[in-house]
PDB file of N, CA and C in Angstrom:
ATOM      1  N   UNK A   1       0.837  -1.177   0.000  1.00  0.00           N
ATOM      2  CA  UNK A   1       0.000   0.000   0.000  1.00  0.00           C
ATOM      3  C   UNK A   1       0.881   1.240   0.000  1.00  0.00           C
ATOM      4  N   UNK A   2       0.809   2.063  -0.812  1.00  0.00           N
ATOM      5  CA  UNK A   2       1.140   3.720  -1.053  1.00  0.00           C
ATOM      6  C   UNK A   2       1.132   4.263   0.190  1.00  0.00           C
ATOM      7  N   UNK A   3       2.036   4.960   0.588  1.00  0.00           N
ATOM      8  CA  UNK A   3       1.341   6.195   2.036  1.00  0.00           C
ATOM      9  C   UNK A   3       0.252   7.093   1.543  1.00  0.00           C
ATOM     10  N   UNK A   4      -0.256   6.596   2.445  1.00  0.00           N
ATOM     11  CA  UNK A   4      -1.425   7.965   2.200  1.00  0.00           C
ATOM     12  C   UNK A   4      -1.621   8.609   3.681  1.00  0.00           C
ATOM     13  N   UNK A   5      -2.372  10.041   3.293  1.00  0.00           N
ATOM     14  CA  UNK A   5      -2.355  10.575   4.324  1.00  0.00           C
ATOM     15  C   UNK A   5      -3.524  10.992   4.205  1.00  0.00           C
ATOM     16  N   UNK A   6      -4.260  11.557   5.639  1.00  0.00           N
ATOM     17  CA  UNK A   6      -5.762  11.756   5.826  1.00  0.00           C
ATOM     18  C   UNK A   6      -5.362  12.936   7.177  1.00  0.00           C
ATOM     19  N   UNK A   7      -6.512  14.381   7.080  1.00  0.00           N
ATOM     20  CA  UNK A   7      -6.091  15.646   7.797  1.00  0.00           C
ATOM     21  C   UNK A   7      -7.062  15.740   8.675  1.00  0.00           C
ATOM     22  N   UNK A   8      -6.991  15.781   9.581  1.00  0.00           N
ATOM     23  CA  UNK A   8      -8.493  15.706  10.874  1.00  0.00           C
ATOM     24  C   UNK A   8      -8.210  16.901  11.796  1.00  0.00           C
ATOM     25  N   UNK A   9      -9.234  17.581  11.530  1.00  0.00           N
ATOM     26  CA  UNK A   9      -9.614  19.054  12.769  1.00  0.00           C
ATOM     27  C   UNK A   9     -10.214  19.030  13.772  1.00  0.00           C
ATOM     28  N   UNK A  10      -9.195  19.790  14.648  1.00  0.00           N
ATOM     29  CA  UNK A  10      -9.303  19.599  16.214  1.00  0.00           C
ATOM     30  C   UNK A  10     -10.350  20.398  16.480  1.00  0.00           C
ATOM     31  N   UNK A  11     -11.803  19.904  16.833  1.00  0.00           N
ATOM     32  CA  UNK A  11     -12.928  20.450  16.986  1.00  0.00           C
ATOM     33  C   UNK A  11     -13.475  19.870  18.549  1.00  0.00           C
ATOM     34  N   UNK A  12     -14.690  20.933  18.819  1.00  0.00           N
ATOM     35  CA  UNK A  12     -15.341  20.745  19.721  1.00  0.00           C
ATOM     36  C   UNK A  12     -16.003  18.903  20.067  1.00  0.00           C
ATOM     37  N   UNK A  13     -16.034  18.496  18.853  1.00  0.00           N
ATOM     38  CA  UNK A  13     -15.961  16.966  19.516  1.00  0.00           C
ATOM     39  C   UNK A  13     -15.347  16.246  19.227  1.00  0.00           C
ATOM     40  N   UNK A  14     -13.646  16.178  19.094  1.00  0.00           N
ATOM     41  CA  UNK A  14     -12.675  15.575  19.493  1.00  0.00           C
ATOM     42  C   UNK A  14     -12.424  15.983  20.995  1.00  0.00           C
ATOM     43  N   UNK A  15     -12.294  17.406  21.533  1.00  0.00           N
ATOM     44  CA  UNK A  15     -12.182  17.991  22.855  1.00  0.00           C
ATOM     45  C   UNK A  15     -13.440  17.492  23.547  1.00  0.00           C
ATOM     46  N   UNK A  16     -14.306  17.021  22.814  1.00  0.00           N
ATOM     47  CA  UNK A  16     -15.300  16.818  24.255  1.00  0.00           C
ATOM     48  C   UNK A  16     -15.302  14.869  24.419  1.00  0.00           C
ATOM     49  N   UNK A  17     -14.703  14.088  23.194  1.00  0.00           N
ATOM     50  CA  UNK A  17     -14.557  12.726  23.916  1.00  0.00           C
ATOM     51  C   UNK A  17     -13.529  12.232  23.420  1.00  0.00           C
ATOM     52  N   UNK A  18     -12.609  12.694  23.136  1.00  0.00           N
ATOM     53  CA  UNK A  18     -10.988  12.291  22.590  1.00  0.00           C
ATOM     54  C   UNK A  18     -10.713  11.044  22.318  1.00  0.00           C
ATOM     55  N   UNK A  19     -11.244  10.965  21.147  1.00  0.00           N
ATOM     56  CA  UNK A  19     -11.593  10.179  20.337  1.00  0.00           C
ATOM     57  C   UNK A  19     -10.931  10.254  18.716  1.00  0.00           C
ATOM     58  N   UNK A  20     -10.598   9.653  17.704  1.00  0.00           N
ATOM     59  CA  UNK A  20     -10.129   9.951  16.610  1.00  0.00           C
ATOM     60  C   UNK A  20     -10.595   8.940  15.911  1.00  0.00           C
ATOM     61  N   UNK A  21     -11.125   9.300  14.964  1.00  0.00           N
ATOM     62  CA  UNK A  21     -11.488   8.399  13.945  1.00  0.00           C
ATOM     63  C   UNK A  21     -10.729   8.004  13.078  1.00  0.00           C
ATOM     64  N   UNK A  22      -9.630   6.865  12.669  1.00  0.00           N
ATOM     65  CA  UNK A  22      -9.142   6.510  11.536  1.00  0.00           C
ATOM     66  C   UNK A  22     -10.110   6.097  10.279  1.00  0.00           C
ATOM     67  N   UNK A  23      -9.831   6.955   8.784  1.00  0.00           N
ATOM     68  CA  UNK A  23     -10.366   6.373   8.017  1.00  0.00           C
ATOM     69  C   UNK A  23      -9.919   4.395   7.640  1.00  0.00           C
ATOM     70  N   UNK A  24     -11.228   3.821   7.467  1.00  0.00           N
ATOM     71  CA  UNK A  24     -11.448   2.371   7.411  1.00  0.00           C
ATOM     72  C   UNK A  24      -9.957   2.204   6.377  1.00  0.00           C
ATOM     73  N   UNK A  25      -9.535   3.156   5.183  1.00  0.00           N
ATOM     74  CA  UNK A  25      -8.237   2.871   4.280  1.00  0.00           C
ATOM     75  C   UNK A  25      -7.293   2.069   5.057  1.00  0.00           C
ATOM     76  N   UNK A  26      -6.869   3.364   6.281  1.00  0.00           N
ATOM     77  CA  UNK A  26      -5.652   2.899   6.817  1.00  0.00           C
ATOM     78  C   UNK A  26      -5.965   1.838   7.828  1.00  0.00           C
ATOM     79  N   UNK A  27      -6.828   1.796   8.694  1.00  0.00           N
ATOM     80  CA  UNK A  27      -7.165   0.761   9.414  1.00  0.00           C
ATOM     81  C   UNK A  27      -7.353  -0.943   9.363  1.00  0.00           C
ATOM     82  N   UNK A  28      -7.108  -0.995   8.059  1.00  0.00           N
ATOM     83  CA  UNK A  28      -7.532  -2.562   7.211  1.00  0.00           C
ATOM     84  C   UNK A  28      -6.099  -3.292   8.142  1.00  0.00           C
ATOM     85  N   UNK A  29      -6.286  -4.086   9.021  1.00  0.00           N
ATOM     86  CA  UNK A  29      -5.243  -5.085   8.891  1.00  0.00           C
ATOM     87  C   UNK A  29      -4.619  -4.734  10.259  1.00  0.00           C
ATOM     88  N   UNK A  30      -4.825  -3.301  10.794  1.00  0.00           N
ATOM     89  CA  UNK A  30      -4.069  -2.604  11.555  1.00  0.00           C
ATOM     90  C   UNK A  30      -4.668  -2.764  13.220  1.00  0.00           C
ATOM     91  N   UNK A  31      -4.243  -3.113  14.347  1.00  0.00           N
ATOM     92  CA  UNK A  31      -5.024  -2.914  15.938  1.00  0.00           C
ATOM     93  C   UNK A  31      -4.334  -2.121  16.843  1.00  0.00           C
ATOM     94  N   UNK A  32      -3.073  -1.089  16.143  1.00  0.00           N
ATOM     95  CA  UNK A  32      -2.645  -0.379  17.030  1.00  0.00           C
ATOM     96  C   UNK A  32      -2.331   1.103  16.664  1.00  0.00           C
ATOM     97  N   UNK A  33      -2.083   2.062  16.958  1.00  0.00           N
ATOM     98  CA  UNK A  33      -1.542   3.645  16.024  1.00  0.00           C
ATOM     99  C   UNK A  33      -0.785   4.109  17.084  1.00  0.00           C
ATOM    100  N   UNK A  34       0.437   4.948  16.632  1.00  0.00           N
ATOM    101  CA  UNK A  34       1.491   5.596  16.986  1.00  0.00           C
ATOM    102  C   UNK A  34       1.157   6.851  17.074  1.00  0.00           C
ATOM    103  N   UNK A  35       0.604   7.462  18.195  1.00  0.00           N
ATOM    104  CA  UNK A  35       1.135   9.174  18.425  1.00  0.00           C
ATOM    105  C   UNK A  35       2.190   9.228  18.323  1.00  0.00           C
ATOM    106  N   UNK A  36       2.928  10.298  17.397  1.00  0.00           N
ATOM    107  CA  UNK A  36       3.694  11.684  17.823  1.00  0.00           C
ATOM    108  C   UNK A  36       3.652  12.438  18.283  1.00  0.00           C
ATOM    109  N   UNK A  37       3.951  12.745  19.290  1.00  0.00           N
ATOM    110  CA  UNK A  37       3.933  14.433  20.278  1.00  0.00           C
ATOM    111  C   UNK A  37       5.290  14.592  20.978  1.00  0.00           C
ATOM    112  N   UNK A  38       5.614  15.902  20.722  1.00  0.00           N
ATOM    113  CA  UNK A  38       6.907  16.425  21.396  1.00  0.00           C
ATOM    114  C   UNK A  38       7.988  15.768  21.683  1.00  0.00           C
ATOM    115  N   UNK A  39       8.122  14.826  20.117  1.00  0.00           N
ATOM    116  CA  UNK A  39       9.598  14.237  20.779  1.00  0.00           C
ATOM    117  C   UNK A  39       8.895  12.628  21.213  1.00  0.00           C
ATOM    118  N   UNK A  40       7.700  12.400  21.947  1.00  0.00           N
ATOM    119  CA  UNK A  40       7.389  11.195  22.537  1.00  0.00           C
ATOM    120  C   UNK A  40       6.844  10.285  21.442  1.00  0.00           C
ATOM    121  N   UNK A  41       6.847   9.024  21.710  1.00  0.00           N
ATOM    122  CA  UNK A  41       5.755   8.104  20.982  1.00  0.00           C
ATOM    123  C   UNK A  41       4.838   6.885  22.227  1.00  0.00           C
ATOM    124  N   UNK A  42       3.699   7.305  21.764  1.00  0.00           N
ATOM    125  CA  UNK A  42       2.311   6.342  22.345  1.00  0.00           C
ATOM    126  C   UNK A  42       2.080   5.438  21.756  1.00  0.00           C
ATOM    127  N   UNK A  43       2.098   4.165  22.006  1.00  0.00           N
ATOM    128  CA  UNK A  43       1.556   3.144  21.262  1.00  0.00           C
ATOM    129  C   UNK A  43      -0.169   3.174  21.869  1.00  0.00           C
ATOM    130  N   UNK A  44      -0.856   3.478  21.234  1.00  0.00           N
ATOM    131  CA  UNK A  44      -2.380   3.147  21.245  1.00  0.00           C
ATOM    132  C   UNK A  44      -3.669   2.274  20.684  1.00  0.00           C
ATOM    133  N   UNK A  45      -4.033   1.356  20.980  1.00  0.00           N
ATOM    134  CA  UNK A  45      -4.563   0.276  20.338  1.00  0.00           C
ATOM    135  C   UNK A  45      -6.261   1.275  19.532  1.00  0.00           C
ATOM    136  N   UNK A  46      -6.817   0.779  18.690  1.00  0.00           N
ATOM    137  CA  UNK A  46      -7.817   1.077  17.903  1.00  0.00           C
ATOM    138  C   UNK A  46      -8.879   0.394  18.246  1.00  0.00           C
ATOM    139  N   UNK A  47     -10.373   0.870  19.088  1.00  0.00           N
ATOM    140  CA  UNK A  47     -11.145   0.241  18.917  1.00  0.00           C
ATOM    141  C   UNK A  47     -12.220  -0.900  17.657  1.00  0.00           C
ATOM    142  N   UNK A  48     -13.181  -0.980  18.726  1.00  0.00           N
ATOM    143  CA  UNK A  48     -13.372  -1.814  17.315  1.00  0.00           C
ATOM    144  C   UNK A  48     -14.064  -1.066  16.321  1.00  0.00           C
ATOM    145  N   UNK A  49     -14.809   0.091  16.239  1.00  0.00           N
ATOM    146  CA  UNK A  49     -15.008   0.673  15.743  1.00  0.00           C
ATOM    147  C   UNK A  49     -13.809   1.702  15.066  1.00  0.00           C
ATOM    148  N   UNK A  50     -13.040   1.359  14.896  1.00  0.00           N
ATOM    149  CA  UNK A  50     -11.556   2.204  14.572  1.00  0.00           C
ATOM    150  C   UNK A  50     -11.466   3.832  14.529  1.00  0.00           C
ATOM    151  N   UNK A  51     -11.605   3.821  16.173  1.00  0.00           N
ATOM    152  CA  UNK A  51     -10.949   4.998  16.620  1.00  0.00           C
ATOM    153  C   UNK A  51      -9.691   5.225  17.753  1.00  0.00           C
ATOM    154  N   UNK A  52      -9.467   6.217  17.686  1.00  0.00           N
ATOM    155  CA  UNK A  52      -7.778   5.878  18.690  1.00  0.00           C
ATOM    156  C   UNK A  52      -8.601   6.988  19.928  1.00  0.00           C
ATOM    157  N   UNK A  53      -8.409   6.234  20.793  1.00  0.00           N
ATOM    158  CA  UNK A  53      -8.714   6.807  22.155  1.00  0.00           C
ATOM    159  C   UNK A  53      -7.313   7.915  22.614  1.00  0.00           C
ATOM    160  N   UNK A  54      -7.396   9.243  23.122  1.00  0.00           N
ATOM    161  CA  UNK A  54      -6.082   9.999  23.277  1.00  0.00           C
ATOM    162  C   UNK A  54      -6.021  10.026  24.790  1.00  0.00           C
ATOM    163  N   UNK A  55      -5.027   9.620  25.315  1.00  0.00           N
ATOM    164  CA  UNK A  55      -4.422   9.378  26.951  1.00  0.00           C
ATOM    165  C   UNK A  55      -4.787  10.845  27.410  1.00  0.00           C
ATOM    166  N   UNK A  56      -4.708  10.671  28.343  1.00  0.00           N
ATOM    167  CA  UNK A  56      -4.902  11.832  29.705  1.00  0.00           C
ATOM    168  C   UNK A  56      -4.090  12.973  29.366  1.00  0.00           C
ATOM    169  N   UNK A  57      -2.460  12.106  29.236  1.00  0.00           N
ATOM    170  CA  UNK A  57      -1.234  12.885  29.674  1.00  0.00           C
ATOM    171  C   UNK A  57      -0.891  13.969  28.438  1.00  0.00           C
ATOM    172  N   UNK A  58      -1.785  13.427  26.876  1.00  0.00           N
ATOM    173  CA  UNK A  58      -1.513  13.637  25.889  1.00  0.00           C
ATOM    174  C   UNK A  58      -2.485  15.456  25.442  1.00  0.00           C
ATOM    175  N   UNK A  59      -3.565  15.109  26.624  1.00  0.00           N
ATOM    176  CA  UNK A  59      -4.999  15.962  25.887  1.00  0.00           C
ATOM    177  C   UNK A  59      -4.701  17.385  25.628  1.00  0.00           C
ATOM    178  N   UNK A  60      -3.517  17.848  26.924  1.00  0.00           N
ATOM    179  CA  UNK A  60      -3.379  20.013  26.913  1.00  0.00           C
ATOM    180  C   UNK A  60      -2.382  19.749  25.847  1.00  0.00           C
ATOM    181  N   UNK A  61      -1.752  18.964  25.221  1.00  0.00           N
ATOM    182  CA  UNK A  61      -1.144  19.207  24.120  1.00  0.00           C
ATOM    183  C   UNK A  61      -1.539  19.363  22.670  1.00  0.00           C
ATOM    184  N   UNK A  62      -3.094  18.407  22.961  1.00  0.00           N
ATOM    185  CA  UNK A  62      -3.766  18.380  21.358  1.00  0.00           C
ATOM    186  C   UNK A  62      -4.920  19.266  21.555  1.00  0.00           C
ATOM    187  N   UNK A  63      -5.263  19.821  22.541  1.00  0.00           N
ATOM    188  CA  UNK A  63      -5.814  20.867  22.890  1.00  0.00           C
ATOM    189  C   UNK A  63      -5.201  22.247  21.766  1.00  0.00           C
ATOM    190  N   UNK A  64      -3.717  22.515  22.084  1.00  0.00           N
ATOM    191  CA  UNK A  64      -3.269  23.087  21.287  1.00  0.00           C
ATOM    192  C   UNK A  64      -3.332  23.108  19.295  1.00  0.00           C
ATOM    193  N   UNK A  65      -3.362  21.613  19.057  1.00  0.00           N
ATOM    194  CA  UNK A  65      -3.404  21.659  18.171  1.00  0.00           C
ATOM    195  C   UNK A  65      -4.542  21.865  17.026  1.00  0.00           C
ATOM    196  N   UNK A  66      -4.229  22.318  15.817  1.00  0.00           N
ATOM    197  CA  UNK A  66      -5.375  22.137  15.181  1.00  0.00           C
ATOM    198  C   UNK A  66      -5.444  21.191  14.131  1.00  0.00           C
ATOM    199  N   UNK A  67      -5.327  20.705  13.614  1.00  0.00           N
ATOM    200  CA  UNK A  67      -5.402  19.544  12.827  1.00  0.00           C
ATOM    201  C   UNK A  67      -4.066  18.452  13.666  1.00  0.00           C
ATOM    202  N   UNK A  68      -4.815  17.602  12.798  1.00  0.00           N
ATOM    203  CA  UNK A  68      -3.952  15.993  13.222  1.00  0.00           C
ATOM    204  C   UNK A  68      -3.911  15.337  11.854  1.00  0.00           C
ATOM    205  N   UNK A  69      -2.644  15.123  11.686  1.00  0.00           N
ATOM    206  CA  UNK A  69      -1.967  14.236  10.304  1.00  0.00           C
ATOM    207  C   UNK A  69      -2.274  12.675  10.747  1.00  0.00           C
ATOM    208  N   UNK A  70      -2.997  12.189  10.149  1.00  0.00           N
ATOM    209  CA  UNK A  70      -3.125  10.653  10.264  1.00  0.00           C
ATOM    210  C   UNK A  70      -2.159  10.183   8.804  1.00  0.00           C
ATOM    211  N   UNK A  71      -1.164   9.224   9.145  1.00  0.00           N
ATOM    212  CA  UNK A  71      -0.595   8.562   8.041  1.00  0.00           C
ATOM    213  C   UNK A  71      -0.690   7.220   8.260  1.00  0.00           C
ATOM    214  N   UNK A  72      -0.505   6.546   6.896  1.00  0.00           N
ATOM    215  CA  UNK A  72      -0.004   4.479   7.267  1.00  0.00           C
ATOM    216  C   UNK A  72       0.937   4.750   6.780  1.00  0.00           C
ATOM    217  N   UNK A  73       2.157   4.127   7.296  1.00  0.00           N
ATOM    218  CA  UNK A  73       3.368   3.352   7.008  1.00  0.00           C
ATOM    219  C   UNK A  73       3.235   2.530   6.961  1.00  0.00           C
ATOM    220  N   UNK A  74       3.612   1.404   6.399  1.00  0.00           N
ATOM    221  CA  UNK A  74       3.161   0.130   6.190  1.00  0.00           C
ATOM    222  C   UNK A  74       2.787  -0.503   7.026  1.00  0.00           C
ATOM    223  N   UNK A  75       2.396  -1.207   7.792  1.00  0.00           N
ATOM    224  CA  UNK A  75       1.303  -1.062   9.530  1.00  0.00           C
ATOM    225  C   UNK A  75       1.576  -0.719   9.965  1.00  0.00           C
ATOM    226  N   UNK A  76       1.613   0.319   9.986  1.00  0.00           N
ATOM    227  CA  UNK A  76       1.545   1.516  11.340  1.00  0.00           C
ATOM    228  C   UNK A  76       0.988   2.717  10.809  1.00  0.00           C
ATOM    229  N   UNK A  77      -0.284   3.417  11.928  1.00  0.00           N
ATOM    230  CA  UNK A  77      -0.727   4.260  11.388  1.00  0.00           C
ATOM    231  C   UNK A  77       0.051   4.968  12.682  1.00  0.00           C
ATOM    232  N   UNK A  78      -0.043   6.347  11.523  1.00  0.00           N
ATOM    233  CA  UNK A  78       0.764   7.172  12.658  1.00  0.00           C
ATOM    234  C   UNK A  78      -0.207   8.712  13.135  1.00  0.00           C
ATOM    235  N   UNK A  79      -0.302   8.938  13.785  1.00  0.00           N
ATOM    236  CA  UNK A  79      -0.747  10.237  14.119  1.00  0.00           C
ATOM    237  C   UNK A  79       0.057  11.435  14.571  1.00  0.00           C
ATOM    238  N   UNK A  80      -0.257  12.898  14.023  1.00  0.00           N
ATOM    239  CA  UNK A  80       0.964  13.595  14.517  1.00  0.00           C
ATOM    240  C   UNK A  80      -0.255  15.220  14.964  1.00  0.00           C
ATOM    241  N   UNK A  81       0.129  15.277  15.821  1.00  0.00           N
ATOM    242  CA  UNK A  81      -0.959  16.998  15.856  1.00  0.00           C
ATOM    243  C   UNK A  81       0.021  18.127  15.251  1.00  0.00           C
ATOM    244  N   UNK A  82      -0.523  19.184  14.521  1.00  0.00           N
ATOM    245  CA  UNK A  82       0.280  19.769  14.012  1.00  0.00           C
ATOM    246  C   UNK A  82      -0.769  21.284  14.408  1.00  0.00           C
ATOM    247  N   UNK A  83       0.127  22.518  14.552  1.00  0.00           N
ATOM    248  CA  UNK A  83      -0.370  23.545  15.516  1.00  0.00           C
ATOM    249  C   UNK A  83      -0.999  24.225  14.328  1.00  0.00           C
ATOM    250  N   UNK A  84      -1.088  24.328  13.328  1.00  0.00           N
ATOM    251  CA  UNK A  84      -1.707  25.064  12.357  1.00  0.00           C
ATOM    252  C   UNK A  84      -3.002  24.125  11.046  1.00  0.00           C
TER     253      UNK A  84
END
């Protein structure tokens, strides 16, 4: 599979159940996704409905952000918040 990438905005209901929806593309095959934030990496498993639940420790940081880069690398989806 090609990388592809998919752009998700940090809205009033990601902030109210921090939650992320992976499109079904990248999710085929996949039960876990990689945050990026500041240098760190999260390993986070994907419900079954394929969304990535965002940790506690993670939230005043994506608070900040406004969009979130969802990519696949070849299994691994990656997530990155990006401030603009």
């Amino acid at each position: 599979m090609e990388q592809a990438v998919s752009e998700v905005r940090v809205g009033r209901l990601l902030k109210r159940y921090w939650r992320v929806r992976v499109p079904r593309k990248f999710r085929e095959g996949v039960a876990e996704a990689l945050i990026e934030l500041e240098g760190e990496r999260w390993l986070v498993e994907l419900d079954k409905h394929g969304r990535v639940y965002i940790p506690v420790k993670l939230r005043p940081s994506i608070e900040k952000a406004k969009t979130i880069i969802i990519k696949r690398e070849g299994s691994t989806i990656i997530l990155k918040p990006r401030p603009y």
